[in-house]
C-alpha atoms as a PDB file:
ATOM      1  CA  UNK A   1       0.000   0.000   0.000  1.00  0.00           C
ATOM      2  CA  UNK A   2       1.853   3.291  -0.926  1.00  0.00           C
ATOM      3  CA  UNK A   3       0.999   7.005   0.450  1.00  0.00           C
ATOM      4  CA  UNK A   4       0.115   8.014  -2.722  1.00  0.00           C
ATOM      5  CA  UNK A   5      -3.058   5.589  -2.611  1.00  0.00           C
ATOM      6  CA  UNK A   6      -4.305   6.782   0.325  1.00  0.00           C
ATOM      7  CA  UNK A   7      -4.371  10.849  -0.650  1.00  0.00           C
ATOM      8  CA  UNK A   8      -6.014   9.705  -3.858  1.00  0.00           C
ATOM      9  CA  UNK A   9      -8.886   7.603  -1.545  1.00  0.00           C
ATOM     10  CA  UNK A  10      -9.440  10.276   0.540  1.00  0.00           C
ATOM     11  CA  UNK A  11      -9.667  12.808  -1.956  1.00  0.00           C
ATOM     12  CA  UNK A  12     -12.521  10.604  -3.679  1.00  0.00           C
ATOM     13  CA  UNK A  13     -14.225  10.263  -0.257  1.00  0.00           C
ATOM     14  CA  UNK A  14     -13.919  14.039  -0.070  1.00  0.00           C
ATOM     15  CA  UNK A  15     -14.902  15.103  -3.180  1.00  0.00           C
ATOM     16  CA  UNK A  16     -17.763  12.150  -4.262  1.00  0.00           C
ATOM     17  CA  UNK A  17     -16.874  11.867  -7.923  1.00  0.00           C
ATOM     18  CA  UNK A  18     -13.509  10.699  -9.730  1.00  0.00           C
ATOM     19  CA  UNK A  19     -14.001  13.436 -11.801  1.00  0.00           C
ATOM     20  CA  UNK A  20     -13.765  16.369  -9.093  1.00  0.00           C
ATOM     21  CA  UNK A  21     -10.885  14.474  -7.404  1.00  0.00           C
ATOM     22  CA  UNK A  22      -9.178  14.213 -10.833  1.00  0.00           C
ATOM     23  CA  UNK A  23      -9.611  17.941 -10.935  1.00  0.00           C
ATOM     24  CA  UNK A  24      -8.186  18.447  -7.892  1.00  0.00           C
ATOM     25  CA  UNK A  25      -5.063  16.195  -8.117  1.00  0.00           C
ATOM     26  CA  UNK A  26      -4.685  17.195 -11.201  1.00  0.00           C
ATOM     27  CA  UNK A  27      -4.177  13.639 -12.511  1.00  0.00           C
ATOM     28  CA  UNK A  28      -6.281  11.597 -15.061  1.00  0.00           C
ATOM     29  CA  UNK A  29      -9.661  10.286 -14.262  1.00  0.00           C
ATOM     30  CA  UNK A  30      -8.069   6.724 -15.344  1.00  0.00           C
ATOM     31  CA  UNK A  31      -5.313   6.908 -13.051  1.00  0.00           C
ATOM     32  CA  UNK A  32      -7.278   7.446  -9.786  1.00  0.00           C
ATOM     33  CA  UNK A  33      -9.988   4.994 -11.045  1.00  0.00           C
ATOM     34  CA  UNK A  34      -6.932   2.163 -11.272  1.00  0.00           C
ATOM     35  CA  UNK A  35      -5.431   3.230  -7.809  1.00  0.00           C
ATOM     36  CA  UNK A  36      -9.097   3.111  -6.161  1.00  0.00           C
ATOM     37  CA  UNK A  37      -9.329  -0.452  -7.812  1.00  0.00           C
ATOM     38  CA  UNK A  38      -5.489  -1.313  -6.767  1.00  0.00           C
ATOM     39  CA  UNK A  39      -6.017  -0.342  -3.246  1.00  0.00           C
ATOM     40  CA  UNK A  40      -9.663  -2.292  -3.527  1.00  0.00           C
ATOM     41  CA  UNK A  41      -7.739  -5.343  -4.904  1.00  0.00           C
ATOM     42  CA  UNK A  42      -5.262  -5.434  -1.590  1.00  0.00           C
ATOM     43  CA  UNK A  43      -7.476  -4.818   0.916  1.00  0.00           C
ATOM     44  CA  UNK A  44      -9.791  -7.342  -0.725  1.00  0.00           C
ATOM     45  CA  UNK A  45     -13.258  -5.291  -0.201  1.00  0.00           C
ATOM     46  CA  UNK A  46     -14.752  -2.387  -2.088  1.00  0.00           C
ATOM     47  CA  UNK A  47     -14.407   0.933  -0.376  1.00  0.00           C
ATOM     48  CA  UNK A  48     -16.747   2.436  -2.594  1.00  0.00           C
ATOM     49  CA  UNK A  49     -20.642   1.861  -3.753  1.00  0.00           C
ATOM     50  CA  UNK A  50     -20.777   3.654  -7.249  1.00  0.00           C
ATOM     51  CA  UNK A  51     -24.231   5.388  -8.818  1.00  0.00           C
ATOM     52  CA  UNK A  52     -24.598   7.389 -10.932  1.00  0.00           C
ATOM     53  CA  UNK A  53     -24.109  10.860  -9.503  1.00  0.00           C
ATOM     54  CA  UNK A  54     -20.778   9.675  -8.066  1.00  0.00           C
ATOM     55  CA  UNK A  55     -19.259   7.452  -5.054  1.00  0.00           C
ATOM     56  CA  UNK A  56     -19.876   6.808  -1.221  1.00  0.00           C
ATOM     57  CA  UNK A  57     -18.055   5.089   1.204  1.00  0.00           C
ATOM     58  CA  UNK A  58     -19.100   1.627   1.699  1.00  0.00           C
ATOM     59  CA  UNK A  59     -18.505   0.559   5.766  1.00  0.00           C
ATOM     60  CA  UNK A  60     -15.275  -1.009   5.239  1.00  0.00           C
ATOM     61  CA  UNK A  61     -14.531   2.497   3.326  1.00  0.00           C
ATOM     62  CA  UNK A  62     -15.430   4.660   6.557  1.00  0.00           C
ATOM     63  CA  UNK A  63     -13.044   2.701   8.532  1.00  0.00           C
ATOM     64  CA  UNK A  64     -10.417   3.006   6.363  1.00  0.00           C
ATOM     65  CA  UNK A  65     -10.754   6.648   6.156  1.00  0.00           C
ATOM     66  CA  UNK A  66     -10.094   7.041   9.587  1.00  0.00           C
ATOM     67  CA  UNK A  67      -7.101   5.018   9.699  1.00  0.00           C
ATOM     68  CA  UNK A  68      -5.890   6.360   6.165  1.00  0.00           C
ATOM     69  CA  UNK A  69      -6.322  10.266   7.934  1.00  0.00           C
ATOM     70  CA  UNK A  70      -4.136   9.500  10.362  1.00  0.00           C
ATOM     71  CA  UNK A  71      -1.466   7.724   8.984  1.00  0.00           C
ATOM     72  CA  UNK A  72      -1.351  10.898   6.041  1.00  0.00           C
ATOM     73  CA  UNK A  73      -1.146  12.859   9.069  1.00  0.00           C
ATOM     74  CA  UNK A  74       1.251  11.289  10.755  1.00  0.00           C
ATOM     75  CA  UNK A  75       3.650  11.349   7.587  1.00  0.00           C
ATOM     76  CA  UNK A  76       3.118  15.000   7.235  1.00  0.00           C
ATOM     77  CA  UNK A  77       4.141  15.376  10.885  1.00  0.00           C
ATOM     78  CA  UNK A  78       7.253  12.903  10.117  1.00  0.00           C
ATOM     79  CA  UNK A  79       8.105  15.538   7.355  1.00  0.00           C
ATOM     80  CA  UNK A  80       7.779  18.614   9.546  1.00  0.00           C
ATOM     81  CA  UNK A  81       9.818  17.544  12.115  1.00  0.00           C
ATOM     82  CA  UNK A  82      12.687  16.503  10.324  1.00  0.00           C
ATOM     83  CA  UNK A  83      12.451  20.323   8.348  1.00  0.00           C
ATOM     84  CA  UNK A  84      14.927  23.155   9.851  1.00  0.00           C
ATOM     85  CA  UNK A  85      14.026  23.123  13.646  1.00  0.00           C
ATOM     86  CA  UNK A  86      14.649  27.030  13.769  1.00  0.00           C
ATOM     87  CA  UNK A  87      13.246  28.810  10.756  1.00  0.00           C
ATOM     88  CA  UNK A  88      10.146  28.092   9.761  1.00  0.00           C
ATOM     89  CA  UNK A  89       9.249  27.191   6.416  1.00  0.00           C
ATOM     90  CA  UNK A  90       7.140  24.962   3.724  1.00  0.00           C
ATOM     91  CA  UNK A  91       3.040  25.039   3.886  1.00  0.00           C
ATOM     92  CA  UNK A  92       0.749  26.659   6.736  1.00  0.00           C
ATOM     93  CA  UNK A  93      -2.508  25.988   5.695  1.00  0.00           C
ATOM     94  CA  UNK A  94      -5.154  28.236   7.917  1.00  0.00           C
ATOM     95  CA  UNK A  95      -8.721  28.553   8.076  1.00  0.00           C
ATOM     96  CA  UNK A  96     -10.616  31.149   9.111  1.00  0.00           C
ATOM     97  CA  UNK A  97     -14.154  32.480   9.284  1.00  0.00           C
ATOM     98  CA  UNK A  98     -15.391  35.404   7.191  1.00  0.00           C
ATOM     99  CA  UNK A  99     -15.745  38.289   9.653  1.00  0.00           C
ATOM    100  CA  UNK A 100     -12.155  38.255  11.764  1.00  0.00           C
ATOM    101  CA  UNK A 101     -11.934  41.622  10.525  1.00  0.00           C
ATOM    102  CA  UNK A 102      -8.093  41.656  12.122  1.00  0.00           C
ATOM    103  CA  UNK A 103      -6.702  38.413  10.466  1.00  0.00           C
ATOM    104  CA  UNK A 104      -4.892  40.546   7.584  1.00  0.00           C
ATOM    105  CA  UNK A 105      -2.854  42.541  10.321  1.00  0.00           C
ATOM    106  CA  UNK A 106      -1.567  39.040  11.974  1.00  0.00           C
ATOM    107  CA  UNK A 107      -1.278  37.300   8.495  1.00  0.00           C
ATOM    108  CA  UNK A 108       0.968  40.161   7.381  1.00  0.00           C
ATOM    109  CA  UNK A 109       3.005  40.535  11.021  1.00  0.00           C
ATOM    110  CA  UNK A 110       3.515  36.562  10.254  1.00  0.00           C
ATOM    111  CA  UNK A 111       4.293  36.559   6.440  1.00  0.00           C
ATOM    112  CA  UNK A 112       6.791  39.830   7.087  1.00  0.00           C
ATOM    113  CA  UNK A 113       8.840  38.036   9.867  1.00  0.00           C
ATOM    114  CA  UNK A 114       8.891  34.335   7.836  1.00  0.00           C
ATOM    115  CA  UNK A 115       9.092  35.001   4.266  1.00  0.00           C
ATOM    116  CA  UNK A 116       9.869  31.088   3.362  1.00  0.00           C
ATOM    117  CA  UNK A 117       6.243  29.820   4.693  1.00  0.00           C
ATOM    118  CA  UNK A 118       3.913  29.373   2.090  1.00  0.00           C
ATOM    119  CA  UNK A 119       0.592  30.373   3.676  1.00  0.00           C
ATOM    120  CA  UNK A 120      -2.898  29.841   2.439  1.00  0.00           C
ATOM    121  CA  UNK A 121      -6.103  30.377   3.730  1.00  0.00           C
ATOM    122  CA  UNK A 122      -9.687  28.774   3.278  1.00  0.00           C
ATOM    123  CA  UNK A 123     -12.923  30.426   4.754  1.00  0.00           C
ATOM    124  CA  UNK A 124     -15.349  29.007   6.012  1.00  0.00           C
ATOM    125  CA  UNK A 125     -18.229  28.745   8.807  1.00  0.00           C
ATOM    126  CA  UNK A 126     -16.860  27.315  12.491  1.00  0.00           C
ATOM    127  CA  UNK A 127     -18.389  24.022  12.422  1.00  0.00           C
ATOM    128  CA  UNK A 128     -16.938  23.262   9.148  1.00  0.00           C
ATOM    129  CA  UNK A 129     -13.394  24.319  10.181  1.00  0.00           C
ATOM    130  CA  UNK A 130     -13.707  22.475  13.555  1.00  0.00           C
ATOM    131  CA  UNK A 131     -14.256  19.264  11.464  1.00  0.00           C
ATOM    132  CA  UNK A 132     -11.039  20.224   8.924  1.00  0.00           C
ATOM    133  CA  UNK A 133      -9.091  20.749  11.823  1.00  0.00           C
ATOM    134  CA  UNK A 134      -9.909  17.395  13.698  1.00  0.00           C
ATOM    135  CA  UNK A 135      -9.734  15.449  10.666  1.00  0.00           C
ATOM    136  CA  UNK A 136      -5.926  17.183   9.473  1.00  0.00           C
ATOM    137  CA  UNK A 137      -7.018  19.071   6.281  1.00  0.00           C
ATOM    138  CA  UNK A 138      -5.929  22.054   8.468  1.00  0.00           C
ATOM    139  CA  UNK A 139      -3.354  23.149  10.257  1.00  0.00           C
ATOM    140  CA  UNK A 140      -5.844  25.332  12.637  1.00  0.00           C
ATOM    141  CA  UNK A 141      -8.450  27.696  12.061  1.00  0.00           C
ATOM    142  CA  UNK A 142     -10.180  31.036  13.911  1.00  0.00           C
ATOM    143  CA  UNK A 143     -13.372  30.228  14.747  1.00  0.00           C
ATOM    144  CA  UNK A 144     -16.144  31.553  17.029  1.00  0.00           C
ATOM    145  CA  UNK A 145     -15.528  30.332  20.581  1.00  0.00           C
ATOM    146  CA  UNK A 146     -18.622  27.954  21.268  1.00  0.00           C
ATOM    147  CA  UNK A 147     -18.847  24.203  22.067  1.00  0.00           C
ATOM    148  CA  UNK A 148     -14.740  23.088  21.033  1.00  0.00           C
ATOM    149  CA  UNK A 149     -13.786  19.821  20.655  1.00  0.00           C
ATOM    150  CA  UNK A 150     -11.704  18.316  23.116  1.00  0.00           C
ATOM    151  CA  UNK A 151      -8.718  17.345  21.102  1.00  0.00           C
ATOM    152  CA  UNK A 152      -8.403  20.498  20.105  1.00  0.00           C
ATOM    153  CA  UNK A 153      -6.048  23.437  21.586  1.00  0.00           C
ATOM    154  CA  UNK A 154      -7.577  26.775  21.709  1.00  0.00           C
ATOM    155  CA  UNK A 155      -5.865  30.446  21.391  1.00  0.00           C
ATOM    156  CA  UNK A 156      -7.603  33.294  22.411  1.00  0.00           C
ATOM    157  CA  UNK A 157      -7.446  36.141  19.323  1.00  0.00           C
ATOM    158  CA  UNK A 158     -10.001  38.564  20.211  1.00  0.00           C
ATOM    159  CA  UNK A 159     -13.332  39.399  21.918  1.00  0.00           C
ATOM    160  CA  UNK A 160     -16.016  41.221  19.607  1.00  0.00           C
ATOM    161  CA  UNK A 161     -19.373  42.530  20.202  1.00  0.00           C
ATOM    162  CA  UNK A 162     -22.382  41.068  17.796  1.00  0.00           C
ATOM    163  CA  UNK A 163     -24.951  43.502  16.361  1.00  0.00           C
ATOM    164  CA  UNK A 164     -28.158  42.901  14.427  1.00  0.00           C
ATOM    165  CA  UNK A 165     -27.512  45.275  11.381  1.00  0.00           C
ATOM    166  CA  UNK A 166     -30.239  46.465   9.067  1.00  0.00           C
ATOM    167  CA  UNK A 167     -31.067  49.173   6.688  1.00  0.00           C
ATOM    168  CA  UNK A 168     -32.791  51.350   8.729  1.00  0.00           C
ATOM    169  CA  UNK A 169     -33.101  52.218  12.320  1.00  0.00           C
ATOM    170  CA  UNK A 170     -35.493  50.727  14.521  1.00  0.00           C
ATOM    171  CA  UNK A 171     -36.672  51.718  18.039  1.00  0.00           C
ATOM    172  CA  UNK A 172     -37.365  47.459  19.703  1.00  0.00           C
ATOM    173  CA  UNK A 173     -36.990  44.417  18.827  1.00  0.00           C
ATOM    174  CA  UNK A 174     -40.130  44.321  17.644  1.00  0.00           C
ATOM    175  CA  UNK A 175     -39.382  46.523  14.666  1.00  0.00           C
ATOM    176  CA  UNK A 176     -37.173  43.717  13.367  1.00  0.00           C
ATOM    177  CA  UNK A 177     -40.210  40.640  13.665  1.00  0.00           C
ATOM    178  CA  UNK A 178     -40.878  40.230  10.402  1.00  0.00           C
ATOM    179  CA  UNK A 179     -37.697  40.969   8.899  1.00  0.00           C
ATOM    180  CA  UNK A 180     -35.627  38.472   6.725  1.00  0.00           C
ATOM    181  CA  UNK A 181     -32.833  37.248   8.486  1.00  0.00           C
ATOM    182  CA  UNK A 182     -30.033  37.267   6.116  1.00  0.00           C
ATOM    183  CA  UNK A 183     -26.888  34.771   7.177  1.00  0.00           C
ATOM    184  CA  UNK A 184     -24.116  32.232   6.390  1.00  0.00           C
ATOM    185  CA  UNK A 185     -25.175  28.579   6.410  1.00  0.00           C
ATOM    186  CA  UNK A 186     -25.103  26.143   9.652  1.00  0.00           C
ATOM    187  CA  UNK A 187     -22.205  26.133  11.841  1.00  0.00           C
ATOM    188  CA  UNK A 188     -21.866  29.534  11.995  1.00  0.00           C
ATOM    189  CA  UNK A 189     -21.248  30.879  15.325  1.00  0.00           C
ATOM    190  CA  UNK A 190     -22.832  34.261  14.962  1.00  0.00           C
ATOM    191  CA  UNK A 191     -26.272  32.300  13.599  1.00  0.00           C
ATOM    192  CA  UNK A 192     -26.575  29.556  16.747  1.00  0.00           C
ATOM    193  CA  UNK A 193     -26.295  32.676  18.916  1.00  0.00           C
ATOM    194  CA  UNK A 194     -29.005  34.605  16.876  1.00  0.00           C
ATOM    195  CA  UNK A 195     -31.373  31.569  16.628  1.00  0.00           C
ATOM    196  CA  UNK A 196     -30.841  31.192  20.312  1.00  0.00           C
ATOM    197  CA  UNK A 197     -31.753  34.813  21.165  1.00  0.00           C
ATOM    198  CA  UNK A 198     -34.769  34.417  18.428  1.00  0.00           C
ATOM    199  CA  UNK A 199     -35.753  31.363  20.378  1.00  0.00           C
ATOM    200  CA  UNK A 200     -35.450  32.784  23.798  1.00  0.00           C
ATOM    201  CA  UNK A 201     -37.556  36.094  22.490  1.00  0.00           C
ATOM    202  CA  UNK A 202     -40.477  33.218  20.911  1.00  0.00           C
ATOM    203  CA  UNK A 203     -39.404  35.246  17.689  1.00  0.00           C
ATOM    204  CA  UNK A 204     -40.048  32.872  14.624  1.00  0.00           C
ATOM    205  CA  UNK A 205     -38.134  34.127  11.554  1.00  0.00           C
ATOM    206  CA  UNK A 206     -40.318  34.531   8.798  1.00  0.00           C
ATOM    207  CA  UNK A 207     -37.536  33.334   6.218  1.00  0.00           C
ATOM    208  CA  UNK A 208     -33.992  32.884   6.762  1.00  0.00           C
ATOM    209  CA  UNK A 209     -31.644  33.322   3.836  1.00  0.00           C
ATOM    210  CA  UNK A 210     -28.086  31.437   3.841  1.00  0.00           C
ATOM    211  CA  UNK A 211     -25.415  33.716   1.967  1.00  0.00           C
ATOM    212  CA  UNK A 212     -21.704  32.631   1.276  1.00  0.00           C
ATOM    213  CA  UNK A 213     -19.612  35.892   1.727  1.00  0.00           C
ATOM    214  CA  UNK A 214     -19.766  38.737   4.024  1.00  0.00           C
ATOM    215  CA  UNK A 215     -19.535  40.954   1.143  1.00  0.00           C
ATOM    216  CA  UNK A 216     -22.916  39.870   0.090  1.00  0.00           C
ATOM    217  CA  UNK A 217     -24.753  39.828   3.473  1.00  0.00           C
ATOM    218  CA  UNK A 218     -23.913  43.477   4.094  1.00  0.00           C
ATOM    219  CA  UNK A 219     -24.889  44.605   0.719  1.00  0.00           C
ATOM    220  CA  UNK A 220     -27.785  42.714   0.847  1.00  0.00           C
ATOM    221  CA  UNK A 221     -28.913  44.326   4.081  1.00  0.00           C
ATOM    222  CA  UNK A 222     -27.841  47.916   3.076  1.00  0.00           C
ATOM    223  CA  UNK A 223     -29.937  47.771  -0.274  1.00  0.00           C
ATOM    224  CA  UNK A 224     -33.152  46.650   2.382  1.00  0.00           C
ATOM    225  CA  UNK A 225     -33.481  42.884   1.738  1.00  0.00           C
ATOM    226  CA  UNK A 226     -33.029  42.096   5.577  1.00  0.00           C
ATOM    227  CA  UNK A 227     -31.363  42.145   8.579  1.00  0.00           C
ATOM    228  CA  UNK A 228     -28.042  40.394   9.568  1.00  0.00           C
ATOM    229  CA  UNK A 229     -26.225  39.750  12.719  1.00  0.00           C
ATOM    230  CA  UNK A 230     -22.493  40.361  12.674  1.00  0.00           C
ATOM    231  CA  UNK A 231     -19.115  41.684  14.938  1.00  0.00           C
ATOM    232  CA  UNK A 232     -19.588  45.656  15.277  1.00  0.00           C
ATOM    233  CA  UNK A 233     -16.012  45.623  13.508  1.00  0.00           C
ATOM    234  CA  UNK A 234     -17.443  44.060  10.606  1.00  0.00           C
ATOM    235  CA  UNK A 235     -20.121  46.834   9.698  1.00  0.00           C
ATOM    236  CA  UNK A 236     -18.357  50.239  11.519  1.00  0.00           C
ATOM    237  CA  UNK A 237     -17.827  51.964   8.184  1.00  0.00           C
ATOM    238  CA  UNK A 238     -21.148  51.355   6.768  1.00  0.00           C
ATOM    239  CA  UNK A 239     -22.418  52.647   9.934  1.00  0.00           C
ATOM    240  CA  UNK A 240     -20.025  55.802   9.304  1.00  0.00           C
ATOM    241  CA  UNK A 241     -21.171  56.265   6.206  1.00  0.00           C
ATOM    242  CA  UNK A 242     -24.779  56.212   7.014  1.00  0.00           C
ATOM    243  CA  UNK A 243     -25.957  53.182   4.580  1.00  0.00           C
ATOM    244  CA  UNK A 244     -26.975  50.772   7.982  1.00  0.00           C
ATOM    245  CA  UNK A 245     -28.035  50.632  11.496  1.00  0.00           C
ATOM    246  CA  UNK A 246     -26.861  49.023  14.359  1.00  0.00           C
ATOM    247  CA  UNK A 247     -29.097  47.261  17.071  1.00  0.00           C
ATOM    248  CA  UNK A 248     -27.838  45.720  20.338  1.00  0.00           C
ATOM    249  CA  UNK A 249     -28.484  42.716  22.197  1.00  0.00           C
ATOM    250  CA  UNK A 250     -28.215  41.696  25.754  1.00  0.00           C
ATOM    251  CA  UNK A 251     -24.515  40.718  26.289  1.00  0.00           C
ATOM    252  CA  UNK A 252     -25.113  36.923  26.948  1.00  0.00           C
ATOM    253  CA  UNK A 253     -25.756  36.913  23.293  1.00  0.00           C
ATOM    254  CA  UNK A 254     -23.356  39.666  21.794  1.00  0.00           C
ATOM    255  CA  UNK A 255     -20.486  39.285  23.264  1.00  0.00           C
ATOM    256  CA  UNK A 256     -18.445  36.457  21.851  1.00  0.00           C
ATOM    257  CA  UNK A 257     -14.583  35.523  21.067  1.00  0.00           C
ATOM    258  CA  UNK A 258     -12.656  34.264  18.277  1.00  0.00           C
ATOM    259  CA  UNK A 259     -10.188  31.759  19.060  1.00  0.00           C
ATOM    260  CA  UNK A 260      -7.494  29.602  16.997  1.00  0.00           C
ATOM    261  CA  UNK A 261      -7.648  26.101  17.386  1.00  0.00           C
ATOM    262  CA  UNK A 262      -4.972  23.608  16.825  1.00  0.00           C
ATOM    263  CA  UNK A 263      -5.255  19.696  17.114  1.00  0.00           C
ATOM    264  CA  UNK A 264      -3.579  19.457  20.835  1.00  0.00           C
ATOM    265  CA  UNK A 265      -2.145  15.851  19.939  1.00  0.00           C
ATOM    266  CA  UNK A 266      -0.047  17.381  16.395  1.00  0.00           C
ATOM    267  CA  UNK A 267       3.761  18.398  16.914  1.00  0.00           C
ATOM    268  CA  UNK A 268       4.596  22.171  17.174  1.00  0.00           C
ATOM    269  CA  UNK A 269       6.454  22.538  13.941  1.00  0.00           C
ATOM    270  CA  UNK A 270       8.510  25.475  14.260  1.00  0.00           C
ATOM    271  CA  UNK A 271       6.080  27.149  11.539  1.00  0.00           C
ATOM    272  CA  UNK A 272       2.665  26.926  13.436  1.00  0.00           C
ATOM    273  CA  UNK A 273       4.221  27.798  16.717  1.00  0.00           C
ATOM    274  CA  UNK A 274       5.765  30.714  15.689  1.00  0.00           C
ATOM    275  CA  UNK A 275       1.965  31.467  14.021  1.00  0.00           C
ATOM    276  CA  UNK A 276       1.133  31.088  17.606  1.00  0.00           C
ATOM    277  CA  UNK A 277       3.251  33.225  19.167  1.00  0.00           C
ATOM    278  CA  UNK A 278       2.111  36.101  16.760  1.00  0.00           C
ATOM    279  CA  UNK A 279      -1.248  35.415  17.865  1.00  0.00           C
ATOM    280  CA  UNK A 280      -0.643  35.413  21.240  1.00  0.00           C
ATOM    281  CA  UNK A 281       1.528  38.638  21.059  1.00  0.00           C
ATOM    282  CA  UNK A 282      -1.758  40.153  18.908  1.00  0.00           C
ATOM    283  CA  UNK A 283      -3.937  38.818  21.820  1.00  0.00           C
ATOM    284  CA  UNK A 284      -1.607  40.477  24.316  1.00  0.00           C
ATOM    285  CA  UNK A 285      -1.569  43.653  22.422  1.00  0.00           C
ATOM    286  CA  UNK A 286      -5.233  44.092  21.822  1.00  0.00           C
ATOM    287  CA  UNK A 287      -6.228  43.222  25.425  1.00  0.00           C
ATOM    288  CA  UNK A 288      -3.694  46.102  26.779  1.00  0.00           C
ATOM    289  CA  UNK A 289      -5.233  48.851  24.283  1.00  0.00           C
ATOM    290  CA  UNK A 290      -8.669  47.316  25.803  1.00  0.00           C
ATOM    291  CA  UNK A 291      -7.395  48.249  29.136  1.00  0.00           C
ATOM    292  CA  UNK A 292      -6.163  51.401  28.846  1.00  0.00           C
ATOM    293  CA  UNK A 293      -9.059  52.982  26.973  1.00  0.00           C
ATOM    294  CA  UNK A 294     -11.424  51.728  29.061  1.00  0.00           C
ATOM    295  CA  UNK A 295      -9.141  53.708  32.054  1.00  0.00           C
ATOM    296  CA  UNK A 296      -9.456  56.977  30.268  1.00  0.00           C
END
């Protein structure tokens, strides 16, 4: 059984379809067909039930995926560790959700410092990057501080206020009733807390409407199709500039964090901790200009 077979078998599980995971890997839809067959052939069972919209694991395929995660992981680590245990370098891959209006400043503090890291970043909604994290497809994530896994380490990055934005202003909650509520999909953090103050207020949304960018939420709200619920950071110039509203809610459903998570059990490479440390020093920094204004 070679590495190689197991990336292209988990891809496949990932993706559904030989063609996407062809697309992805960039090799020919033959190729990973034979390798799925050659790695079917050794184990003697098939990992996959084909139809016709595409692939799913079979139960022998879900166990394998588990095992195949962590042995990819574990040879990733292998490499890592073996890399230049004082400069970091080679792939940080981050994930982060939409509205950490502060990530470019720590991105760039990070990419300035350690020019030979090659850093990405995928966005996405908490639950999602949770599960990316847990499952090694990431090397950590900001998310919105909530119900965190256990194997996972957690960072503190910043503390925000939530606001329920909308084109106009309104007086009570009551003004907002009917409203559409216009947000990202499930597993955001920012939507369990509005559905829980919705909930706790016997408010029933009379349509929700899932969005996949910030970008589009906020326009959407500022041209009148609904109200949104996002960090006060997020929307402070369109508030300047007059095109939305702000409302607040009681604190035990405003005030929330964003934290970076790690997987607690993965090696500190010296390219994630040093990611860390800029955090941390970020964290530090922040919390200290919290302080002091809040003195004058």
């Amino acid at each position: 059984m070679e590495f190689k077979d197991l990336e292209i078998f988990q891809m496949v599980a990932e993706k559904g379809t030989i063609t996407e995971a062809a697309k992805e890997l960039r090799y020919v839809q033959s190729n990973i067909t034979s390798r799925i067959q050659k790695l079917e052939n050794e184990l003697k069972t098939p990992l996959f039930n084909r139809h016709n919209r595409g692939m799913i694991l079979t139960p022998e395929g879900k166990r394998l995926l588990i095992y195949s995660e962590k042995i990819l992981s574990l040879t990733n680590e292998m490499r890592k560790v073996v890399q230049n245990d004082k400069e970091p370098s080679g792939k940080l891959e981050i994930g982060s959700v939409e509205t950490v209006i502060k990530l470019p400043v720590i991105l760039s503090r990070y990419n300035k410092k350690y020019k030979q890291v090659d850093l990405s970043l995928l966005t996405g909604v908490t639950e999602q990057l949770q599960y990316k994290v847990l499952h090694h497809q990431l090397d950590g994530a900001f998310i919105s501080e909530g119900t965190t896994h256990p194997d996972l380490a957690v960072h503190d990055v910043l503390e925000e206020e939530l606001v329920l934005v909308s084109d106009k202003p309104f007086q009570s909650k009551e003004d907002i009733k009917d409203e559409p509520i216009l947000c990202f999909s499930k597993g955001c953090g920012y939507r369990a807390r509005l559905e829980q103050w919705l909930e706790d207020e016997q408010f029933k949304p009379t349509k929700m409407m899932e969005f996949g960018t910030l970008e589009t939420i906020l326009g959407s709200v500022a041209a009148g199709l609904g109200v949104t619920f996002v960090p006060k950071s997020a929307v402070a110039h369109l508030v300047e500039q007059g095109h939305v509203h702000c409302y607040h809610l009681p604190s035990e459903y405003s005030q929330i964090k964003t934290v970076f998570v790690r997987r607690a059990d993965s090696y500190l490479t010296p390219t994630i901790y040093k990611f860390i440390q800029v955090i941390e020093d970020f964290h530090q920094e922040t919390s200290n200009q919290l302080q002091n204004s809040t003195q004058i």
